[in-house]
N, C-alpha and C. Protein backbone atom coordinates (compact mmCIF):
# COMPACT_ATOMS: atom_id res chain seq x y z
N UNK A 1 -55.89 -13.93 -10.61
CA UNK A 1 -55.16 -12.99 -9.79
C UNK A 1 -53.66 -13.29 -9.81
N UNK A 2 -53.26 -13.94 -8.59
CA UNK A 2 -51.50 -14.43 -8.84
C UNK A 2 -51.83 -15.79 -8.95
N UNK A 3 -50.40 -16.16 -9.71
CA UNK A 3 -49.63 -17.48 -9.69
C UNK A 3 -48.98 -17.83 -8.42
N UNK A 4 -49.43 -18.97 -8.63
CA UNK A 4 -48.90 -19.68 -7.40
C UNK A 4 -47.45 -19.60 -7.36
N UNK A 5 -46.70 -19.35 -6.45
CA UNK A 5 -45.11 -19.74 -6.66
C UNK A 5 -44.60 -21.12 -6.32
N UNK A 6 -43.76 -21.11 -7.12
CA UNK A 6 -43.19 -22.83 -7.34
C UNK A 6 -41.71 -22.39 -6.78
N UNK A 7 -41.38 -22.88 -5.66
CA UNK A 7 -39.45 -22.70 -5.66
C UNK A 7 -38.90 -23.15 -6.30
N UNK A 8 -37.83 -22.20 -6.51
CA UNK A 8 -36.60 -22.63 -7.71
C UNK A 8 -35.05 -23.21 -6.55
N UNK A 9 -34.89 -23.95 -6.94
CA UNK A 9 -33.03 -24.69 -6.25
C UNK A 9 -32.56 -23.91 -6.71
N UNK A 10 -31.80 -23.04 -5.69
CA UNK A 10 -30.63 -22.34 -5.90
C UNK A 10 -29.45 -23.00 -6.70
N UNK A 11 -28.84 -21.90 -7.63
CA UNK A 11 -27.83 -22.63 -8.60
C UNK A 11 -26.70 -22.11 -8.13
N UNK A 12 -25.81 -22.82 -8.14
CA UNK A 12 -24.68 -22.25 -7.52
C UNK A 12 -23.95 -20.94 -8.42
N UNK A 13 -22.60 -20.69 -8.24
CA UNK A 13 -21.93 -19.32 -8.63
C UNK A 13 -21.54 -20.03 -9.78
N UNK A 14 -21.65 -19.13 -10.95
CA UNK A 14 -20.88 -19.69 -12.10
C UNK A 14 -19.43 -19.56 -11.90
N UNK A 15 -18.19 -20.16 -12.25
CA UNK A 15 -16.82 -20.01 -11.97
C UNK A 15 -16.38 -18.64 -12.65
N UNK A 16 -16.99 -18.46 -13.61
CA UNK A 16 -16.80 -17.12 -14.42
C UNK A 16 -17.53 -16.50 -14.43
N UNK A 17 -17.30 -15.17 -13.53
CA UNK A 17 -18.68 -14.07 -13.57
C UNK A 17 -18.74 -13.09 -14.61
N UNK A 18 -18.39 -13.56 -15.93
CA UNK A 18 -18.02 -12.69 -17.28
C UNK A 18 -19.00 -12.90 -17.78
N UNK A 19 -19.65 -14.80 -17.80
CA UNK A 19 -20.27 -15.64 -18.71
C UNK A 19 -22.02 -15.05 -17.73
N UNK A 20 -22.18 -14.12 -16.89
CA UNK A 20 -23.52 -14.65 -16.56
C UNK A 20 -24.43 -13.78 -17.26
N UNK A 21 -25.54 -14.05 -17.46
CA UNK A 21 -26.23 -13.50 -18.77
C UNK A 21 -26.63 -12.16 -18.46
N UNK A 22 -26.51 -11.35 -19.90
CA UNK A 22 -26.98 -9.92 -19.67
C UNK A 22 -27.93 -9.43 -20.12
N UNK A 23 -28.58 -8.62 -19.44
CA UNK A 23 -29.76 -8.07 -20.36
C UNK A 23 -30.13 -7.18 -20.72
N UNK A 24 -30.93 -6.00 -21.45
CA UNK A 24 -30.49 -4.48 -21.78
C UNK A 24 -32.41 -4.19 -20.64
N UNK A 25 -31.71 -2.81 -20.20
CA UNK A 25 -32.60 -2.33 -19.19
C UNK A 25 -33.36 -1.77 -20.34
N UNK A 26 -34.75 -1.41 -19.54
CA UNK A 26 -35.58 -0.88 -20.53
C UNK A 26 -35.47 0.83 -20.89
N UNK A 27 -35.47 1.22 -19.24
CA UNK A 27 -35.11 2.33 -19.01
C UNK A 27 -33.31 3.08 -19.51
N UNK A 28 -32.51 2.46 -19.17
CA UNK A 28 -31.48 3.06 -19.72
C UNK A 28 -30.66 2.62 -20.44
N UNK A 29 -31.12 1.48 -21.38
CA UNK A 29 -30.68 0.88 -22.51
C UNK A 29 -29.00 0.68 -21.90
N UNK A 30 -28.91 0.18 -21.00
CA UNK A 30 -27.35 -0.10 -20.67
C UNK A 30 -28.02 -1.39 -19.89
N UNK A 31 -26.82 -2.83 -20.02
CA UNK A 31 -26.48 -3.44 -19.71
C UNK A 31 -26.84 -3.63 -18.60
N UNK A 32 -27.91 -5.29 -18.13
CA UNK A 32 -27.78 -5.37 -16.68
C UNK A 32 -27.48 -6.54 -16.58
N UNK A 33 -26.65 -6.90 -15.40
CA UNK A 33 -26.42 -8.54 -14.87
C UNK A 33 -26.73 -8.73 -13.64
N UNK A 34 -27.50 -9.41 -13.79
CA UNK A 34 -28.82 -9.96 -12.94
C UNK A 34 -27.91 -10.94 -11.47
N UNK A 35 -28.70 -10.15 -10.47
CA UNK A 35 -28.05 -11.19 -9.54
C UNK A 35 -28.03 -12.40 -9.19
N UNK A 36 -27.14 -12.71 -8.35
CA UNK A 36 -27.02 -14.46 -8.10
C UNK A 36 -28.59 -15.06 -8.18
N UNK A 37 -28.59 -16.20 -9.00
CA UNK A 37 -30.19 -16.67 -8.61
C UNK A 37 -30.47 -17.17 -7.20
N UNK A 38 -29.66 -17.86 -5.93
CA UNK A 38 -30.21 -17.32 -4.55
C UNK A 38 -30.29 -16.20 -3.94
N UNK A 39 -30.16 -15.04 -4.70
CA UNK A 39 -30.15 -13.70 -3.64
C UNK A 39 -32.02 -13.30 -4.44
N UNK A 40 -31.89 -13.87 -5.90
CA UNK A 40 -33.40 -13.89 -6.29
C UNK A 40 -34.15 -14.22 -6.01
N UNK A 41 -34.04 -15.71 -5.66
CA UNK A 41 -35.28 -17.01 -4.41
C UNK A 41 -35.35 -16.23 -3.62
N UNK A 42 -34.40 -15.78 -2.49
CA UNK A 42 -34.49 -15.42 -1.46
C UNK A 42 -34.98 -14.33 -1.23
N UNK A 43 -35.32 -12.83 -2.26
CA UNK A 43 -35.95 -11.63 -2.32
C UNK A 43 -37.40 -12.31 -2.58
N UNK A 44 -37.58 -13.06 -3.51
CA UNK A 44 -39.31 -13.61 -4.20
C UNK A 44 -39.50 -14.14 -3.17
N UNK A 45 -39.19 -14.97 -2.11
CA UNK A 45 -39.69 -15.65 -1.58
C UNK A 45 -39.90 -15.74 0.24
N UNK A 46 -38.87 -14.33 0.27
CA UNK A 46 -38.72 -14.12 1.78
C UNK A 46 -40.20 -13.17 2.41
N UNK A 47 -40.37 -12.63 1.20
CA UNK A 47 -41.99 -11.67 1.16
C UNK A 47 -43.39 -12.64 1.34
N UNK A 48 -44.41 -11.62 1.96
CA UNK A 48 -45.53 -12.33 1.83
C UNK A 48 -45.86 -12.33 0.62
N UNK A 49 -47.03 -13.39 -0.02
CA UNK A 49 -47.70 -13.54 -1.30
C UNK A 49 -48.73 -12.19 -1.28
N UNK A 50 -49.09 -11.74 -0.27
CA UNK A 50 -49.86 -10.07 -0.60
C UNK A 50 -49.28 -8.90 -0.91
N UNK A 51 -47.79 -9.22 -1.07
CA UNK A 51 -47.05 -7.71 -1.34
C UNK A 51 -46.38 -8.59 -2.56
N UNK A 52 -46.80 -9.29 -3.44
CA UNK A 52 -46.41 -9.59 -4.64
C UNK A 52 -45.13 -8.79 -5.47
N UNK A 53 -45.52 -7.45 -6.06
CA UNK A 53 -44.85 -6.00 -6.34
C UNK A 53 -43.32 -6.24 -5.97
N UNK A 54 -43.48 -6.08 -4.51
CA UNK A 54 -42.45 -5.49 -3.75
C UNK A 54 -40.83 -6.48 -4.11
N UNK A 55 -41.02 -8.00 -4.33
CA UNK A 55 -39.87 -8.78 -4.84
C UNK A 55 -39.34 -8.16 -6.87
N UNK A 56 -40.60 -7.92 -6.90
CA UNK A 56 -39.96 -7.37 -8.55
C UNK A 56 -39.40 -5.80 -8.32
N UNK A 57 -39.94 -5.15 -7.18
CA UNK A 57 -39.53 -3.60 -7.73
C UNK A 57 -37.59 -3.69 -6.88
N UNK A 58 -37.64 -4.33 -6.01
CA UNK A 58 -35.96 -4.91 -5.10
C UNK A 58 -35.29 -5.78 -6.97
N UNK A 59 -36.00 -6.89 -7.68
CA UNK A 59 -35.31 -6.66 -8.39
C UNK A 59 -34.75 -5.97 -9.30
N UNK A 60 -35.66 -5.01 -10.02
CA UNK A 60 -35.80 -3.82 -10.34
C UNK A 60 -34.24 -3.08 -10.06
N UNK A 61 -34.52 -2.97 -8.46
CA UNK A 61 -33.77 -1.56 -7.91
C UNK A 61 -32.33 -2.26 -8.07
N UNK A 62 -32.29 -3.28 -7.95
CA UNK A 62 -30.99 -4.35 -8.06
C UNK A 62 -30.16 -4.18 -9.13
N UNK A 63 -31.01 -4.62 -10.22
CA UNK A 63 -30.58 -4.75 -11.67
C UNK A 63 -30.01 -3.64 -12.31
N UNK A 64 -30.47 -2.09 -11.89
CA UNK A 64 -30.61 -1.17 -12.29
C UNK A 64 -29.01 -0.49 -12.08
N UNK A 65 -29.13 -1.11 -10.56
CA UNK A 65 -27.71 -0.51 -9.94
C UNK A 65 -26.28 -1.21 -10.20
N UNK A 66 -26.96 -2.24 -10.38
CA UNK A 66 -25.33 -3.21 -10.56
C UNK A 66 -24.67 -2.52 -11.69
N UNK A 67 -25.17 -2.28 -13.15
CA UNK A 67 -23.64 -1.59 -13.63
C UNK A 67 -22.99 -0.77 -13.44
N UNK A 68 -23.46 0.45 -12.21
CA UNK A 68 -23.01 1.40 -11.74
C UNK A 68 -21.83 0.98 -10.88
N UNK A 69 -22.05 -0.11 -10.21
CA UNK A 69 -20.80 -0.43 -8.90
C UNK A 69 -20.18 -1.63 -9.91
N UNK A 70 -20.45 -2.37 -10.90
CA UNK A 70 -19.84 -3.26 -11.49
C UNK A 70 -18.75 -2.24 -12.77
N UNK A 71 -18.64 -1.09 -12.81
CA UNK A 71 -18.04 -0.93 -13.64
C UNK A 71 -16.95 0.19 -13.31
N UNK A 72 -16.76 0.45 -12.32
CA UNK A 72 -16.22 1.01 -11.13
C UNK A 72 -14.44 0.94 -11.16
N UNK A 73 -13.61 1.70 -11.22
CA UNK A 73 -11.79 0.97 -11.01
C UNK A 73 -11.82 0.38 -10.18
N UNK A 74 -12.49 -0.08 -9.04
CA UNK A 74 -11.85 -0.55 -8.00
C UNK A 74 -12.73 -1.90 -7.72
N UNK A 75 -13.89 -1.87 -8.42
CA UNK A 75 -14.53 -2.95 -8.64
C UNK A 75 -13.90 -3.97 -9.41
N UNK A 76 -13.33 -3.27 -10.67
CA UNK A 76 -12.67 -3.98 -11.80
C UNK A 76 -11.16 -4.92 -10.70
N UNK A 77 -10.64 -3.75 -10.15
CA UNK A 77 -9.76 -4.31 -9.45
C UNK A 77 -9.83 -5.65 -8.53
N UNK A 78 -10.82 -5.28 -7.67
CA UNK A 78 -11.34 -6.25 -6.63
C UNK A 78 -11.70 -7.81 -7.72
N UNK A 79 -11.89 -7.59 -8.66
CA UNK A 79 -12.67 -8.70 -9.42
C UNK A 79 -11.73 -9.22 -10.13
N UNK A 80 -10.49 -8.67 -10.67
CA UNK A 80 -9.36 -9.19 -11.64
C UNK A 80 -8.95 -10.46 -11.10
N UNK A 81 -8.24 -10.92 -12.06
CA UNK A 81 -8.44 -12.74 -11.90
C UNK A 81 -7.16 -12.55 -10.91
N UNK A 82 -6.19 -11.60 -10.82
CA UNK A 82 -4.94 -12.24 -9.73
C UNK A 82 -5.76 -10.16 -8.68
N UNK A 83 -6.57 -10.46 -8.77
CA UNK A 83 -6.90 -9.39 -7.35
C UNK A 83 -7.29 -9.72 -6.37
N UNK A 84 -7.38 -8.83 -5.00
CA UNK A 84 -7.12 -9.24 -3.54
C UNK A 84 -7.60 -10.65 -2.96
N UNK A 85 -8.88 -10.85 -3.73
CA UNK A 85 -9.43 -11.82 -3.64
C UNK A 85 -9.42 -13.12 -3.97
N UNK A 86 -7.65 -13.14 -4.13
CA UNK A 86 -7.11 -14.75 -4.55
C UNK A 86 -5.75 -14.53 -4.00
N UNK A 87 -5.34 -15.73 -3.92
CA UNK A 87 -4.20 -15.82 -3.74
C UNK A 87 -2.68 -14.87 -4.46
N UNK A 88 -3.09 -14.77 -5.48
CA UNK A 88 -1.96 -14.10 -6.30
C UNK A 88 -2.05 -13.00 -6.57
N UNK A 89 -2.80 -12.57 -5.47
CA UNK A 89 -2.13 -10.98 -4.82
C UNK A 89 -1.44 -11.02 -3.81
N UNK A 90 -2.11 -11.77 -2.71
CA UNK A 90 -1.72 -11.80 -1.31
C UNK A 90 -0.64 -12.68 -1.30
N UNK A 91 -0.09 -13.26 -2.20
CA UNK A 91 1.41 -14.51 -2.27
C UNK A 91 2.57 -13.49 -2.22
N UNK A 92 2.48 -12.43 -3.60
CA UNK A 92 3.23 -11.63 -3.98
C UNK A 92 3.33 -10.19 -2.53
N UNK A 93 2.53 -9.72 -2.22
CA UNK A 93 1.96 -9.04 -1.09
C UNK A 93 2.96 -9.36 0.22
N UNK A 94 2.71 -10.39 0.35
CA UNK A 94 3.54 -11.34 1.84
C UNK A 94 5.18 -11.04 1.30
N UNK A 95 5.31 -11.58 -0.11
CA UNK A 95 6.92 -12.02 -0.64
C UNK A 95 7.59 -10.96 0.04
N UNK A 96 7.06 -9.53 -0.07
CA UNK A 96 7.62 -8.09 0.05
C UNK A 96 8.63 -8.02 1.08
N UNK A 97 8.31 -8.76 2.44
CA UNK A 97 8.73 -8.80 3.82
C UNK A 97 9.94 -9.55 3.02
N UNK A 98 10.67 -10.22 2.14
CA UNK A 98 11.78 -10.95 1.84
C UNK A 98 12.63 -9.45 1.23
N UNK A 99 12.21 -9.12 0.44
CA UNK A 99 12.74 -7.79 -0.22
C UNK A 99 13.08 -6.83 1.45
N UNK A 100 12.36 -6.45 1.86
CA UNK A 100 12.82 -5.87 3.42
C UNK A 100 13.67 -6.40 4.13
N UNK A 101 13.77 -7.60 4.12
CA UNK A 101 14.87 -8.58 5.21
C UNK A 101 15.95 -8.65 4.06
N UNK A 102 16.02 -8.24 2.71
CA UNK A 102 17.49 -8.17 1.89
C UNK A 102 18.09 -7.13 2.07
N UNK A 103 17.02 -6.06 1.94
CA UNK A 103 17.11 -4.41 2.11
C UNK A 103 18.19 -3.90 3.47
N UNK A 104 17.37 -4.89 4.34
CA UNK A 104 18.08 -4.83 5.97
C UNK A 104 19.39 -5.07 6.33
N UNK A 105 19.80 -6.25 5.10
CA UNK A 105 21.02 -7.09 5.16
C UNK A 105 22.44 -5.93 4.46
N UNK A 106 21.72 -5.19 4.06
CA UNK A 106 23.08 -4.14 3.37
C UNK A 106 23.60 -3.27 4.51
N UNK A 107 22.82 -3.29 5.93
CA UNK A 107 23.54 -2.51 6.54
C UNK A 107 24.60 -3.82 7.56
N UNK A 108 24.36 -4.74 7.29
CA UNK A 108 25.17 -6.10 7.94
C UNK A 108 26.38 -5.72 6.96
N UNK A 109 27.52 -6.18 8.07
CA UNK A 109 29.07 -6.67 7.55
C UNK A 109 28.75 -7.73 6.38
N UNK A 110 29.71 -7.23 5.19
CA UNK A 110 29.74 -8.51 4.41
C UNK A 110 30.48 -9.53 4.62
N UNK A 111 30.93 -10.06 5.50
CA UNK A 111 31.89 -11.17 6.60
C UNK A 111 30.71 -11.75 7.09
N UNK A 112 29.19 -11.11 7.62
CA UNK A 112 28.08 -11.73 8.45
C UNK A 112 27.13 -12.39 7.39
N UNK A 113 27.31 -12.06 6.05
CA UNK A 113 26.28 -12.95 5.48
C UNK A 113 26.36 -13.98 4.35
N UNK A 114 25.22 -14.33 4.46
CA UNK A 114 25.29 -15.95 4.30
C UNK A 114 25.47 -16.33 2.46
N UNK A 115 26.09 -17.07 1.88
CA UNK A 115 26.64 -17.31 0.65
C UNK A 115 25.38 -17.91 -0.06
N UNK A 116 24.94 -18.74 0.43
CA UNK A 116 24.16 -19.79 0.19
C UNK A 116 22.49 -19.54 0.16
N UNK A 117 22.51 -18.48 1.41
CA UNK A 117 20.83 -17.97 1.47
C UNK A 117 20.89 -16.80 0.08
N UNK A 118 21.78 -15.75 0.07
CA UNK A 118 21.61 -15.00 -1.03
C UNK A 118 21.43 -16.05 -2.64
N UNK A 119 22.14 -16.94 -2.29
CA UNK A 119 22.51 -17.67 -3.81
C UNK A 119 21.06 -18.06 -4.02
N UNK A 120 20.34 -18.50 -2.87
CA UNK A 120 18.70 -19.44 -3.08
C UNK A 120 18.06 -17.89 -3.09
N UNK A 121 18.10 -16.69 -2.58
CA UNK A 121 17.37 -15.68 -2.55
C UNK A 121 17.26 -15.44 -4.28
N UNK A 122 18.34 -15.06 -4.75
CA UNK A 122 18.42 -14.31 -6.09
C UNK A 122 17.54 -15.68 -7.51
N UNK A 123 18.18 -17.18 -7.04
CA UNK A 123 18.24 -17.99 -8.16
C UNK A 123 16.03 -17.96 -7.87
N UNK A 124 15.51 -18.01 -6.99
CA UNK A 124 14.18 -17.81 -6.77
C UNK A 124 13.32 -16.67 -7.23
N UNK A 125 14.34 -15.32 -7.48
CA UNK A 125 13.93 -13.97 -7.63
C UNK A 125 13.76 -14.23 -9.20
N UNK A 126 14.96 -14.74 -9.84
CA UNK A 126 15.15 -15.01 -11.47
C UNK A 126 14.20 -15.96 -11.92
N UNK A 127 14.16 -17.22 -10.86
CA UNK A 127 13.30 -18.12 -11.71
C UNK A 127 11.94 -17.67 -11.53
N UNK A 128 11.32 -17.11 -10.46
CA UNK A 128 9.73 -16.90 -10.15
C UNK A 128 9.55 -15.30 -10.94
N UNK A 129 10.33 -14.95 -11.22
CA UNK A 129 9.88 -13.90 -12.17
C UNK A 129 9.91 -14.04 -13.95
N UNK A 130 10.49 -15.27 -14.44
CA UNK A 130 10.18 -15.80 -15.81
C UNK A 130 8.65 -16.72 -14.94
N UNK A 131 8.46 -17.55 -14.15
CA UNK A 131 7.53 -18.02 -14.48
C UNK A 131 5.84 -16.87 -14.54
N UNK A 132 6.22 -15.73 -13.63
CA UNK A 132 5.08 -14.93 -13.06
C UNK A 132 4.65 -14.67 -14.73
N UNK A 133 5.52 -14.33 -15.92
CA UNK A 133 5.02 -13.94 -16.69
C UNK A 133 4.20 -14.94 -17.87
N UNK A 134 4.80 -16.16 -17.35
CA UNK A 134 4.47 -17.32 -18.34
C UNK A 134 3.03 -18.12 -17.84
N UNK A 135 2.42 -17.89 -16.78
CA UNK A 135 1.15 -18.41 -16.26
C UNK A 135 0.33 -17.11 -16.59
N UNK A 136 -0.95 -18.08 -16.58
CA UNK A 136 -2.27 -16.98 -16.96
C UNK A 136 -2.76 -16.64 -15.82
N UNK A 137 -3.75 -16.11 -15.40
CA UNK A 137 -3.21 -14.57 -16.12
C UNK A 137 -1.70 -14.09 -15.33
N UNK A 138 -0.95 -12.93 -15.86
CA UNK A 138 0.38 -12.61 -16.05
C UNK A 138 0.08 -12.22 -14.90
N UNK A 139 1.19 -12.45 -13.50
CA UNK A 139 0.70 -11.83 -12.48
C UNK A 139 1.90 -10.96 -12.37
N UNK A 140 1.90 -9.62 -12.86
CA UNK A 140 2.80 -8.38 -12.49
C UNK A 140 3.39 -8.13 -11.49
N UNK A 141 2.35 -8.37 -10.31
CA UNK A 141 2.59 -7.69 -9.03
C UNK A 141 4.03 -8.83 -8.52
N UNK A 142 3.66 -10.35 -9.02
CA UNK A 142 4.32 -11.49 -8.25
C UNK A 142 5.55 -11.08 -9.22
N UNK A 143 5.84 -10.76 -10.57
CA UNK A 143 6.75 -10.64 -11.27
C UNK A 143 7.95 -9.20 -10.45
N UNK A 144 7.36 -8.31 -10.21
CA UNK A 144 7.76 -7.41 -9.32
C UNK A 144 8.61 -7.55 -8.01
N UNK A 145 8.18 -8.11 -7.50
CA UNK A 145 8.79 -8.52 -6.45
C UNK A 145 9.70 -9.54 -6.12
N UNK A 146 9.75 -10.69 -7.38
CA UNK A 146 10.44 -11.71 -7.61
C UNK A 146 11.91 -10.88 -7.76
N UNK A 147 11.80 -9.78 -9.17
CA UNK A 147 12.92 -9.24 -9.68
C UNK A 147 13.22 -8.94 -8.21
N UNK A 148 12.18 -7.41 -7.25
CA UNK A 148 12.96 -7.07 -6.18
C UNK A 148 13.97 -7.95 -5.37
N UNK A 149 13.49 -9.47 -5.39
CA UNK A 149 13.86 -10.18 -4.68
C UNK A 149 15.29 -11.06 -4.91
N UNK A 150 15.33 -11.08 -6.37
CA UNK A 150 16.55 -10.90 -7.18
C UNK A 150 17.47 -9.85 -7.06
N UNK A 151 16.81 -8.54 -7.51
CA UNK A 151 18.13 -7.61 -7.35
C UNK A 151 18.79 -7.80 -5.41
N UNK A 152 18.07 -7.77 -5.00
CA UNK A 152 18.73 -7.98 -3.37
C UNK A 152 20.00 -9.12 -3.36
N UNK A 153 19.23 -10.24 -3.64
CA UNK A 153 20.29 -11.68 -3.46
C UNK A 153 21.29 -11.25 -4.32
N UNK A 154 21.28 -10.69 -5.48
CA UNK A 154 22.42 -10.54 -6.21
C UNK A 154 23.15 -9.43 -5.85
N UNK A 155 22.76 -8.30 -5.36
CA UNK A 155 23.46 -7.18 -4.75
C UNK A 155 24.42 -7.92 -3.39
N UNK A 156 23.65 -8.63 -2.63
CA UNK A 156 24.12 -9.04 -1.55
C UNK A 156 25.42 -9.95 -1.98
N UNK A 157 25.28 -10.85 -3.00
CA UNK A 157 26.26 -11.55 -3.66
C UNK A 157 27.41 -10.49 -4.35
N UNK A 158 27.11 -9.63 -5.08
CA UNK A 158 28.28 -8.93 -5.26
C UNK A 158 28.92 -8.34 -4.05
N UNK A 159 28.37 -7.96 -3.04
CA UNK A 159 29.24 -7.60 -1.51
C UNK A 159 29.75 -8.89 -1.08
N UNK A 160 29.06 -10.45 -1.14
CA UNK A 160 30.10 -10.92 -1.08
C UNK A 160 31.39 -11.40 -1.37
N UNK A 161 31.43 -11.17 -2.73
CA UNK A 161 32.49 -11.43 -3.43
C UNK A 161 33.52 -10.44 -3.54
N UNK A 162 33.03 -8.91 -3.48
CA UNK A 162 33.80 -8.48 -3.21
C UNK A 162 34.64 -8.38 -2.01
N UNK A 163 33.60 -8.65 -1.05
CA UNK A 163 34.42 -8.73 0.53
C UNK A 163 35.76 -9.64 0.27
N UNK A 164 35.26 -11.03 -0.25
CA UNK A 164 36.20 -12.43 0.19
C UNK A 164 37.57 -11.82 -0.78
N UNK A 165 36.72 -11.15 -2.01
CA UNK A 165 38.16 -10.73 -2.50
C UNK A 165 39.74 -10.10 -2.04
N UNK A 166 38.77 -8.90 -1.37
CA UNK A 166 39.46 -8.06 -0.24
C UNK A 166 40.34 -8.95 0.46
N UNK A 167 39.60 -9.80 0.98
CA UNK A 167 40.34 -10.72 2.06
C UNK A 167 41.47 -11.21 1.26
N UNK A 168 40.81 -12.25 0.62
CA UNK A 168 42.20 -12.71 -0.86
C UNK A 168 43.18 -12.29 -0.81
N UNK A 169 43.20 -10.45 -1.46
CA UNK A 169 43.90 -9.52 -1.91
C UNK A 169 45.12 -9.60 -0.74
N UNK A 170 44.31 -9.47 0.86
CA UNK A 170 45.16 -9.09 1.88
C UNK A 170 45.97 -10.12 2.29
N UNK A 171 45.07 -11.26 1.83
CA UNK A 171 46.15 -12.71 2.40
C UNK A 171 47.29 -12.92 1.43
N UNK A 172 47.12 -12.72 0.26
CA UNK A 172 48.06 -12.73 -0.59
C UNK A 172 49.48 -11.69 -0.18
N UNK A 173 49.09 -10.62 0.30
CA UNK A 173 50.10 -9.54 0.08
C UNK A 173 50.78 -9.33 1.77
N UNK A 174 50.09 -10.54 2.60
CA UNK A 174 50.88 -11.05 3.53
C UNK A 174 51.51 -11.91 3.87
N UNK A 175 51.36 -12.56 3.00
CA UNK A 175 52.01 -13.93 2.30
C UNK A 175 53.35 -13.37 1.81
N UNK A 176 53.05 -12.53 0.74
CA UNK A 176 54.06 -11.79 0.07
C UNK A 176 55.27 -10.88 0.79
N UNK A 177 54.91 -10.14 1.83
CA UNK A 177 55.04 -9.38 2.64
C UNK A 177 56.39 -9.99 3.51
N UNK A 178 56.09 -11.55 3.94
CA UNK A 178 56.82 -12.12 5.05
C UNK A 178 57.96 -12.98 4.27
């Protein structure tokens, strides 16, 4: 009649969910990747041994569906090596609020701002946007916002220089003047 079931130790997540093995459905000759092997223990084994069936037809219904939601834009998205679900979205994401507080600073007097914060704003915008492109994978979004974060410090730096110039210009020609 049945086999006895033997439990299997859950295996943990492979680090790369590219590498986990695939298999061709019978029914629609497309591609299936089989779920985590504890969500498998746990369907085979959460059932009574008299409804035998019922853990294969859940895997079944499982297997069948995953390439439908695994192949998805927004799946792809959610899953990309710098998407929501790591850090190097949400690093670049946060940075933005720096680009807004530069943005903010153009309606400030150029007499009120600071020489030294723009100089570290822009030299951070330049350097973190050569590195965004030089680490794997290329993170766009962090490269983006680095530049934004650059063009600000350096915009802000040309208002200052032109301001102090101004000043220059005027001290000179009161100098001259007297």
């Amino acid at each position: 009649m049945h086999q006895p079931l033997v439990p299997i130790a859950p295996q943990p997540l492979p680090a790369n969910l590219d590498l986990l093995p695939v298999s061709l459905s019978r029914r629609q000759k497309k591609p299936v990747i089989p779920p985590h092997p504890f969500l498998f223990n746990f369907l085979h084994f959460s059932f009574s041994p008299s409804l035998p069936h019922l853990p294969s037809f859940l895997f079944i219904i499982m297997s069948t569906a995953a390439p439908a939601v695994a192949g998805t834009a927004f799946q792809r998205f959610m899953n990309h090596p710098a998407g929501p679900k790591t850090i190097h979205f949400w690093a670049p994401a946060a940075k933005w609020a720096l680009v807004g507080a530069g943005i903010g600073d153009l309606s400030r007097p150029a007499e009120n701002l600071s020489l030294s914060q723009n100089v570290a704003l822009a030299a951070t915008g330049l350097i973190w946007s050569r590195y965004s492109l030089v680490i794997i994978p290329k993170n766009y979004s962090l490269f983006t916002v680095n530049l934004f974060v650059a063009a600000t410090g350096l915009t802000q730096l040309y208002r200052i220089a032109s301001y102090r110039q101004g000043v220059a210009a005027e001290e000179k020609k009161a100098i001259e003047s007297k």
